[in-house]
Protein backbone atom coordinates (compact mmCIF):
# COMPACT_ATOMS: atom_id res chain seq x y z
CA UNK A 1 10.69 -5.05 0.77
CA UNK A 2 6.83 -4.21 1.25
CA UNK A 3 4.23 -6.62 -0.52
CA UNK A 4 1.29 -5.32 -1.47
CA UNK A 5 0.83 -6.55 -5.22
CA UNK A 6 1.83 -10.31 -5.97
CA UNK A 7 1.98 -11.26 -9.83
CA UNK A 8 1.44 -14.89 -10.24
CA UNK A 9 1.65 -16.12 -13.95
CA UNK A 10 0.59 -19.61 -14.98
CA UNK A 11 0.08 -21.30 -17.89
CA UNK A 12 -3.34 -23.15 -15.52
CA UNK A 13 -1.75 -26.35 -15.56
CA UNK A 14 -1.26 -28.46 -12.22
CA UNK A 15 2.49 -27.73 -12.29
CA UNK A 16 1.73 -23.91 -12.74
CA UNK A 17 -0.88 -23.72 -9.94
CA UNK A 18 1.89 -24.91 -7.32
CA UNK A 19 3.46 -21.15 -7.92
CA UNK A 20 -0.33 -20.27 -7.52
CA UNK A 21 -0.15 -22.14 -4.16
CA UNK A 22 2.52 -19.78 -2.86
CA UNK A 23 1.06 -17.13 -4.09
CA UNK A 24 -2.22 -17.36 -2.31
CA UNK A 25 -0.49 -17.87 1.07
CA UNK A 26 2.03 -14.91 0.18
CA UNK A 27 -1.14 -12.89 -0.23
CA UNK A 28 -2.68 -14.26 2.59
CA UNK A 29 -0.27 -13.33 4.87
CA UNK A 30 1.09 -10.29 3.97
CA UNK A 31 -2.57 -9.02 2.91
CA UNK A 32 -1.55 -8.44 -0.69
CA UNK A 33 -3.56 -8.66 -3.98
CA UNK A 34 -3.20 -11.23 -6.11
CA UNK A 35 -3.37 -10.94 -9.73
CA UNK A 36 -3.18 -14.28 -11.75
CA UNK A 37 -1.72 -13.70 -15.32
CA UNK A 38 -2.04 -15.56 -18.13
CA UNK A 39 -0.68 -15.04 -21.41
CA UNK A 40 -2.42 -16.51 -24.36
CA UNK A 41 -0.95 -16.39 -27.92
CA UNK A 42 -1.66 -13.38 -29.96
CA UNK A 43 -3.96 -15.05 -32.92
CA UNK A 44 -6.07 -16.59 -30.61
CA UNK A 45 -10.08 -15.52 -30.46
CA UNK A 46 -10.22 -13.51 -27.55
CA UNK A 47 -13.58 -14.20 -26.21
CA UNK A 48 -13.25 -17.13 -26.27
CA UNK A 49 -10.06 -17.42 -24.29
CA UNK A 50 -11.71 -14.98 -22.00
CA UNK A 51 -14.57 -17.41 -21.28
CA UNK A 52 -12.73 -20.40 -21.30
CA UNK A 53 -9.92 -19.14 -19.16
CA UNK A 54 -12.26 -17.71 -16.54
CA UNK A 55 -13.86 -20.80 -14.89
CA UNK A 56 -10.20 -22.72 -15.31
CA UNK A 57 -8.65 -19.89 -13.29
CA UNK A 58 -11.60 -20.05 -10.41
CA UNK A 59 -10.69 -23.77 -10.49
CA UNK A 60 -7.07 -23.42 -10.05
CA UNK A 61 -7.70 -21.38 -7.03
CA UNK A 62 -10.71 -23.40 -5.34
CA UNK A 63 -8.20 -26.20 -5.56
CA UNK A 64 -6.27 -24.12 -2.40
CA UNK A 65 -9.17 -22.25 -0.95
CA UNK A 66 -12.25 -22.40 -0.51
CA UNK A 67 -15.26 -19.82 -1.72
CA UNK A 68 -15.01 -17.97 1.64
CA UNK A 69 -11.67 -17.74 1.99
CA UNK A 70 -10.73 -17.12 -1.91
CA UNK A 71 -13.74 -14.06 -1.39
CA UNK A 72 -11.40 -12.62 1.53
CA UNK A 73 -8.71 -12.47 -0.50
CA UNK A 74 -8.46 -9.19 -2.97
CA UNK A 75 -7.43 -11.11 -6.31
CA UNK A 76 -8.17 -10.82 -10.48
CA UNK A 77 -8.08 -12.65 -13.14
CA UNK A 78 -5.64 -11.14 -16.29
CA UNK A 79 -5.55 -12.53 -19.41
CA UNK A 80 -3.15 -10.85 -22.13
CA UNK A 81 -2.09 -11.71 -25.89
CA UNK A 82 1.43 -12.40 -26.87
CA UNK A 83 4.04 -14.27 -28.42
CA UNK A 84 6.84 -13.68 -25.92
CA UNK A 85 5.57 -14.42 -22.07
CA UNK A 86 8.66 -13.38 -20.40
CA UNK A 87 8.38 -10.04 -21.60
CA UNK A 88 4.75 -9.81 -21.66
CA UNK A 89 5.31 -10.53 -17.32
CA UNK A 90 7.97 -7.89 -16.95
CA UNK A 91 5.94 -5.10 -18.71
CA UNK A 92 2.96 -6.05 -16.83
CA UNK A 93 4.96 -6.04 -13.85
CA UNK A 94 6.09 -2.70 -14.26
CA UNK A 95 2.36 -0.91 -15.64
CA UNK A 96 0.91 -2.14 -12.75
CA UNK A 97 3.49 -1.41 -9.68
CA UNK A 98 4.03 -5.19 -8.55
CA UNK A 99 6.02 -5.80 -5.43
CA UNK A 100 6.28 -9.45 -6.37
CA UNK A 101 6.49 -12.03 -9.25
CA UNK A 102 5.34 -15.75 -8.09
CA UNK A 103 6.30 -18.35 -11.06
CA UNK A 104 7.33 -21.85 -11.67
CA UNK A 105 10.04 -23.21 -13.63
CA UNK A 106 10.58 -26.73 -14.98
CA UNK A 107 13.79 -28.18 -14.54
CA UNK A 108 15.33 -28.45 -18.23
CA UNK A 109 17.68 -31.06 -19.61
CA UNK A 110 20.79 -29.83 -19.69
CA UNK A 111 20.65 -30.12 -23.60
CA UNK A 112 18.14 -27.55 -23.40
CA UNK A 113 19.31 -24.92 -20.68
CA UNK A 114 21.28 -23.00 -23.24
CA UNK A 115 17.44 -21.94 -24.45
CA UNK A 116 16.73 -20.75 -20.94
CA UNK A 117 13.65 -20.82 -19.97
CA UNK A 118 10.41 -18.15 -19.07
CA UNK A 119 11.23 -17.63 -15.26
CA UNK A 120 15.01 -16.89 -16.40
CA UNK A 121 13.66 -14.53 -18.95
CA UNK A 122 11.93 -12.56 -16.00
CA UNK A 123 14.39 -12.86 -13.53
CA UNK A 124 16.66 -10.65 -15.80
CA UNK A 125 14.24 -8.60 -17.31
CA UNK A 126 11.37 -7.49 -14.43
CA UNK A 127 11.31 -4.35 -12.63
CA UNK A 128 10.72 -6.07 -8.88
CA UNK A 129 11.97 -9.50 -7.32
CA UNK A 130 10.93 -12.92 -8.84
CA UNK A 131 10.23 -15.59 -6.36
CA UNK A 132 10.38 -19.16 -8.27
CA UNK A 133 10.33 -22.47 -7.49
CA UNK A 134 9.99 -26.28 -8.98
CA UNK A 135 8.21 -28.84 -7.60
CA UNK A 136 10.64 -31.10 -6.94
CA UNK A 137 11.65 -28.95 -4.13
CA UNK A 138 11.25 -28.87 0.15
CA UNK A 139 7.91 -27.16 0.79
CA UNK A 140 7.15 -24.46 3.32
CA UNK A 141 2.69 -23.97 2.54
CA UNK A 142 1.25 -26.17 4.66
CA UNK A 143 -1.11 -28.27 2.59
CA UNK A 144 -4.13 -28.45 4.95
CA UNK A 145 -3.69 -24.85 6.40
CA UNK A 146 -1.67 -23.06 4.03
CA UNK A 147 0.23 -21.48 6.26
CA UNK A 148 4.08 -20.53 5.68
CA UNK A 149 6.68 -22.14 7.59
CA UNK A 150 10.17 -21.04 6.92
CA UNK A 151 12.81 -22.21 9.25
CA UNK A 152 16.14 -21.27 7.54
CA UNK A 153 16.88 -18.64 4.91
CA UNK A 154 20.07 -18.81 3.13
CA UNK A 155 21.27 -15.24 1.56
CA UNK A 156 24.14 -15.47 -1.20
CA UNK A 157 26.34 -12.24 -0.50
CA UNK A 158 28.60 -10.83 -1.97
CA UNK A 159 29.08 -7.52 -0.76
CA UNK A 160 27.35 -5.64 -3.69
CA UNK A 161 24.34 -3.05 -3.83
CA UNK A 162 21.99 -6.19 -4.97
CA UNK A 163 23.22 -8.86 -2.53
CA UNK A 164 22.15 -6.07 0.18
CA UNK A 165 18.76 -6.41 -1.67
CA UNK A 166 18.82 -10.08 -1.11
CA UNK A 167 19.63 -9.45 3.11
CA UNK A 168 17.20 -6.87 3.21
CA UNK A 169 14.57 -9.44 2.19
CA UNK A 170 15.76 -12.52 4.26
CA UNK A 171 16.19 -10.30 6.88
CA UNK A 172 12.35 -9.89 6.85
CA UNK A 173 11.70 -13.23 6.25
CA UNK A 174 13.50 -14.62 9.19
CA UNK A 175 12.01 -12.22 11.18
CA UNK A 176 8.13 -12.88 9.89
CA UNK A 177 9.14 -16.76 10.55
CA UNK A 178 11.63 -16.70 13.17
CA UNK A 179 13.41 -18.26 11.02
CA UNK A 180 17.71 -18.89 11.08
CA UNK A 181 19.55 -16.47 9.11
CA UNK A 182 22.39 -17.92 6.60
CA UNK A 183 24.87 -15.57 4.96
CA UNK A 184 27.08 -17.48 2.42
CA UNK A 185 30.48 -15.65 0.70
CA UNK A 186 31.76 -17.50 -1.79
CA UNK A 187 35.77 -16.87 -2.24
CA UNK A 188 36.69 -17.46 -6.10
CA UNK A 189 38.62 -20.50 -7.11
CA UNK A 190 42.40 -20.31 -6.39
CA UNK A 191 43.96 -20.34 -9.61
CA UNK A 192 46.03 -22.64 -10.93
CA UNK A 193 48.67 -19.99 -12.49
CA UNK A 194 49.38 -19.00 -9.18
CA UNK A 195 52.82 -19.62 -7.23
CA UNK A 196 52.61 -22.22 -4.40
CA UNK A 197 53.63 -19.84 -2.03
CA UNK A 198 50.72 -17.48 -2.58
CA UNK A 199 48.25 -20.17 -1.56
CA UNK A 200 49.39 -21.09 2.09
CA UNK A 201 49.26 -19.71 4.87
CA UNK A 202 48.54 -15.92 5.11
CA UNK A 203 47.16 -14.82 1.66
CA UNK A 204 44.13 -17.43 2.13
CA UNK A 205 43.40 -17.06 5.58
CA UNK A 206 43.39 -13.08 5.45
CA UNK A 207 41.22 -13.56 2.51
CA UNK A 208 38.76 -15.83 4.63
CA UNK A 209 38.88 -13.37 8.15
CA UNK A 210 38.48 -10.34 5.57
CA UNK A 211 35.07 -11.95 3.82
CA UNK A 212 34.07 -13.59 7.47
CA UNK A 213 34.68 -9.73 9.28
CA UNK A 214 32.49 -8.26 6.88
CA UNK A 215 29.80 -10.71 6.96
CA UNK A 216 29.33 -9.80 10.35
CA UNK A 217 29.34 -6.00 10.32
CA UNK A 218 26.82 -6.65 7.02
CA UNK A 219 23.51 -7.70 9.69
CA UNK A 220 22.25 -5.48 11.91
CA UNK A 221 22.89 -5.66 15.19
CA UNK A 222 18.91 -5.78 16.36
CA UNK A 223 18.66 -8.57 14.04
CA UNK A 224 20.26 -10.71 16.29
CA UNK A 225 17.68 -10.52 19.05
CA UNK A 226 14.75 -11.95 16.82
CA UNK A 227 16.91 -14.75 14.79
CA UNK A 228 19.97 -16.90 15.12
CA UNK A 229 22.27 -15.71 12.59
CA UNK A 230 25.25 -18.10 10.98
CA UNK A 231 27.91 -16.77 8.73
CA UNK A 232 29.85 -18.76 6.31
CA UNK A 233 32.57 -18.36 3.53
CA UNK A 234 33.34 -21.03 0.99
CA UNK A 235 35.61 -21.28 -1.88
CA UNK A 236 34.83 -22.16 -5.60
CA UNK A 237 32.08 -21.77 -7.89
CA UNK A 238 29.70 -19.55 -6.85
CA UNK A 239 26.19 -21.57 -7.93
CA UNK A 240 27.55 -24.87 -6.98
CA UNK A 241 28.91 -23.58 -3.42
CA UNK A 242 25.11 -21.99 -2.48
CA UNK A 243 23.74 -25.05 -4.06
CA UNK A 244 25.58 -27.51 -2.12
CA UNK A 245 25.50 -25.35 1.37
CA UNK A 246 21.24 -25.02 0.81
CA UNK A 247 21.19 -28.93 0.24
CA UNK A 248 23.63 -29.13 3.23
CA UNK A 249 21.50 -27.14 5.45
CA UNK A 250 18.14 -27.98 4.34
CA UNK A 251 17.55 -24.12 3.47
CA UNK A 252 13.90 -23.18 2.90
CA UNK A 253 14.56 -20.02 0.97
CA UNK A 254 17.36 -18.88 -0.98
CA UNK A 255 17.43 -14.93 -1.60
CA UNK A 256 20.17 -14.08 -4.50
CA UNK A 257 20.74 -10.27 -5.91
CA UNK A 258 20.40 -10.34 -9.83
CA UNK A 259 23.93 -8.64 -10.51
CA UNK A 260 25.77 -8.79 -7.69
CA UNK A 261 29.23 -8.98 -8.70
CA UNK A 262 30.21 -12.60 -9.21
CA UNK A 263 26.66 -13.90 -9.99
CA UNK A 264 26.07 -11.91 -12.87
CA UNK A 265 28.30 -12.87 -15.95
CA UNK A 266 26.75 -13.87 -18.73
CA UNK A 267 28.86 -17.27 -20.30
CA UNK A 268 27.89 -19.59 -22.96
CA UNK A 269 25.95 -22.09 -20.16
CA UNK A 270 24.36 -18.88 -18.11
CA UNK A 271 24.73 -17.03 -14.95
CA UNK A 272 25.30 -18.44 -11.57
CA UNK A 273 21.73 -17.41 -10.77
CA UNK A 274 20.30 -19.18 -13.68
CA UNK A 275 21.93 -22.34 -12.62
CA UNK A 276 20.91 -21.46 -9.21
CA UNK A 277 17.61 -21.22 -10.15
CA UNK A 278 17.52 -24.58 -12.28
CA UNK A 279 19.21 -26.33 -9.37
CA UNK A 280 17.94 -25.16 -6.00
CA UNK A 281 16.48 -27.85 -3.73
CA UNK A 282 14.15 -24.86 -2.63
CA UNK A 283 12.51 -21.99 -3.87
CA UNK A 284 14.86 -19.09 -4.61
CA UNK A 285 13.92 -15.17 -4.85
CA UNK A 286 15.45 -13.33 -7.00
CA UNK A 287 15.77 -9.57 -5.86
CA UNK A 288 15.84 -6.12 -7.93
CA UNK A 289 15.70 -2.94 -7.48
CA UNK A 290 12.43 -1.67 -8.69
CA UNK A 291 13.07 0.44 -11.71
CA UNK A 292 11.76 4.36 -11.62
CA UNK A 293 10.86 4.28 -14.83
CA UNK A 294 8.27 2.05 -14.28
CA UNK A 295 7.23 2.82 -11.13
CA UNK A 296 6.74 6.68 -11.95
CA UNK A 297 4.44 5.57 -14.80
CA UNK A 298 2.80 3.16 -12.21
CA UNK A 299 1.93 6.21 -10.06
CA UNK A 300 0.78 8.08 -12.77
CA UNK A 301 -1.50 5.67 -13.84
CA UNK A 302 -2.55 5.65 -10.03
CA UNK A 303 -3.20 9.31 -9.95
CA UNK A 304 -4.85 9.63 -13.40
CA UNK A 305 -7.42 7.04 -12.05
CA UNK A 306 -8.34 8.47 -8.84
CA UNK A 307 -8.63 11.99 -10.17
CA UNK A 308 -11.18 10.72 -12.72
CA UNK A 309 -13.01 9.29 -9.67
């Protein structure tokens, strides 16, 4: 996973500029650009939102940073028209070869979660991995310094192309932060249907060494000479088993695929990541594979621009 573009969208509200708060140390210390996005509804006066918008967004980030360091920092201001945000994010996402989206999401009633909610939206839809969080959630920016400080990284895996996406990228975290490595499989429910005898002993327990064997063999063996690695396989629910093991292990960072196999059914309440995402007592990153559609016409754009140069 290389950083070099961060997309932060906010709506400039205090609870928007938190994601704006990871974003500037993201692209602080992985020397990335920053472009803050805001979309503004499509019948409003441009200018004016242009003007207005302006000083609020050199406000949100003088609230982190200060004028020296905010003019080290390679960052711009974006401000787009549109009636649907989420897919106004992806799109922009994908013109403009981001390596990372940086947003908030509230925590919704569960009345209201069947409407989903903005970060869900771009979780399924954008073309590179979606790091969000809440604020009701355990902190690693430093306040004073804004430094990162990740000491435990949980990765939900499953065995699938996009869970190896998700190790991939805790695998680089832990080794930025020197920070613990958790894999987590998580073993369907035993049904109910089944006969007795199919539950004890042998069935379960090869199904346990099987997921436990291949855990290991999933990590690199170099990895563990720069981090302490712990497997685990649980049984149940998938969301409420990571859930419950990040609370368990005060995890910093949860790192999910988008459709591995078991997190990625659509039901009437949502996917597992969706309820991951509404639940997680940290921030979670969601991770996808970039899509070459986008990221040809990215380079294109790139090309067209410096031959004009």
């Amino acid at each position: 996973m290389t950083i070099k573009r961060i997309l932060c969208p906010t709506d400039l509200t205090a609870e928007s500029d938190e994601a704006l708060r990871y974003a500037l140390a993201l692209a602080r210390a992985y020397d990335a650009k920053l472009i803050a996005y805001h979309c503004e509804r499509a019948n409003s006066d441009a200018e004016v939102v242009h003007s207005e918008l302006k000083a609020s967004f050199e406000q949100s980030l003088f609230n982190y940073l200060g004028p020296a360091e905010l003019a080290a920092i390679d960052w711009q201001r974006v401000v787009e028209q549109g009636n649907d945000p989420g897919t106004a994010i992806s799109e922009y996402a994908g013109d403009h070869g981001v390596d990372l989206i940086v947003m908030r999401s509230r925590r919704r009633p569960h009345r209201a979660a069947l409407l989903g909610s903005t970060a869900e939206a771009v979780c399924r839809s954008a073309p590179c991995p979606v790091l969000v969080m809440h604020t009701d959630q355990r902190d690693w920016v430093n306040g004073s310094s804004h430094d990162i400080t990740i000491k435990r990284v949980l990765v939900a895996y499953d065995f699938s192309d996009d869970s190896e996406l998700a190790l991939k990228s805790g695998l680089m975290f832990a080794q930025e932060y020197q920070a613990e490595l958790h894999l987590l499989h998580v073993l369907p429910p035993s049904s109910l249907e089944e006969t007795e005898i199919s539950w004890f002993p042998l069935g379960k327990e090869d199904a346990y060494h099987k997921a436990a064997r291949r855990l290991q063999k999933a990590v690199p063996a170099e990895a563990h000479l720069w981090c302490d690695i712990k497997h685990a396989v649980a049984e149940g629910q998938a969301y409420r088993e990571i859930l419950n093991y990040a609370e368990k292990n005060a995890i910093d960072l949860i790192c999910i695929g988008a459709h591995g196999a078991g997190f990625a059914s659509r039901a009437l309440f949502g996917s597992n990541v969706d309820r991951v995402l509404r639940q997680a007592p940290c921030p979670v990153l969601v991770m996808r594979p970039l899509k070459p559609a986008m990221t040809l016409a990215y380079q294109a754009a790139e090309l067209g621009a410096a031959l004009t140069l």
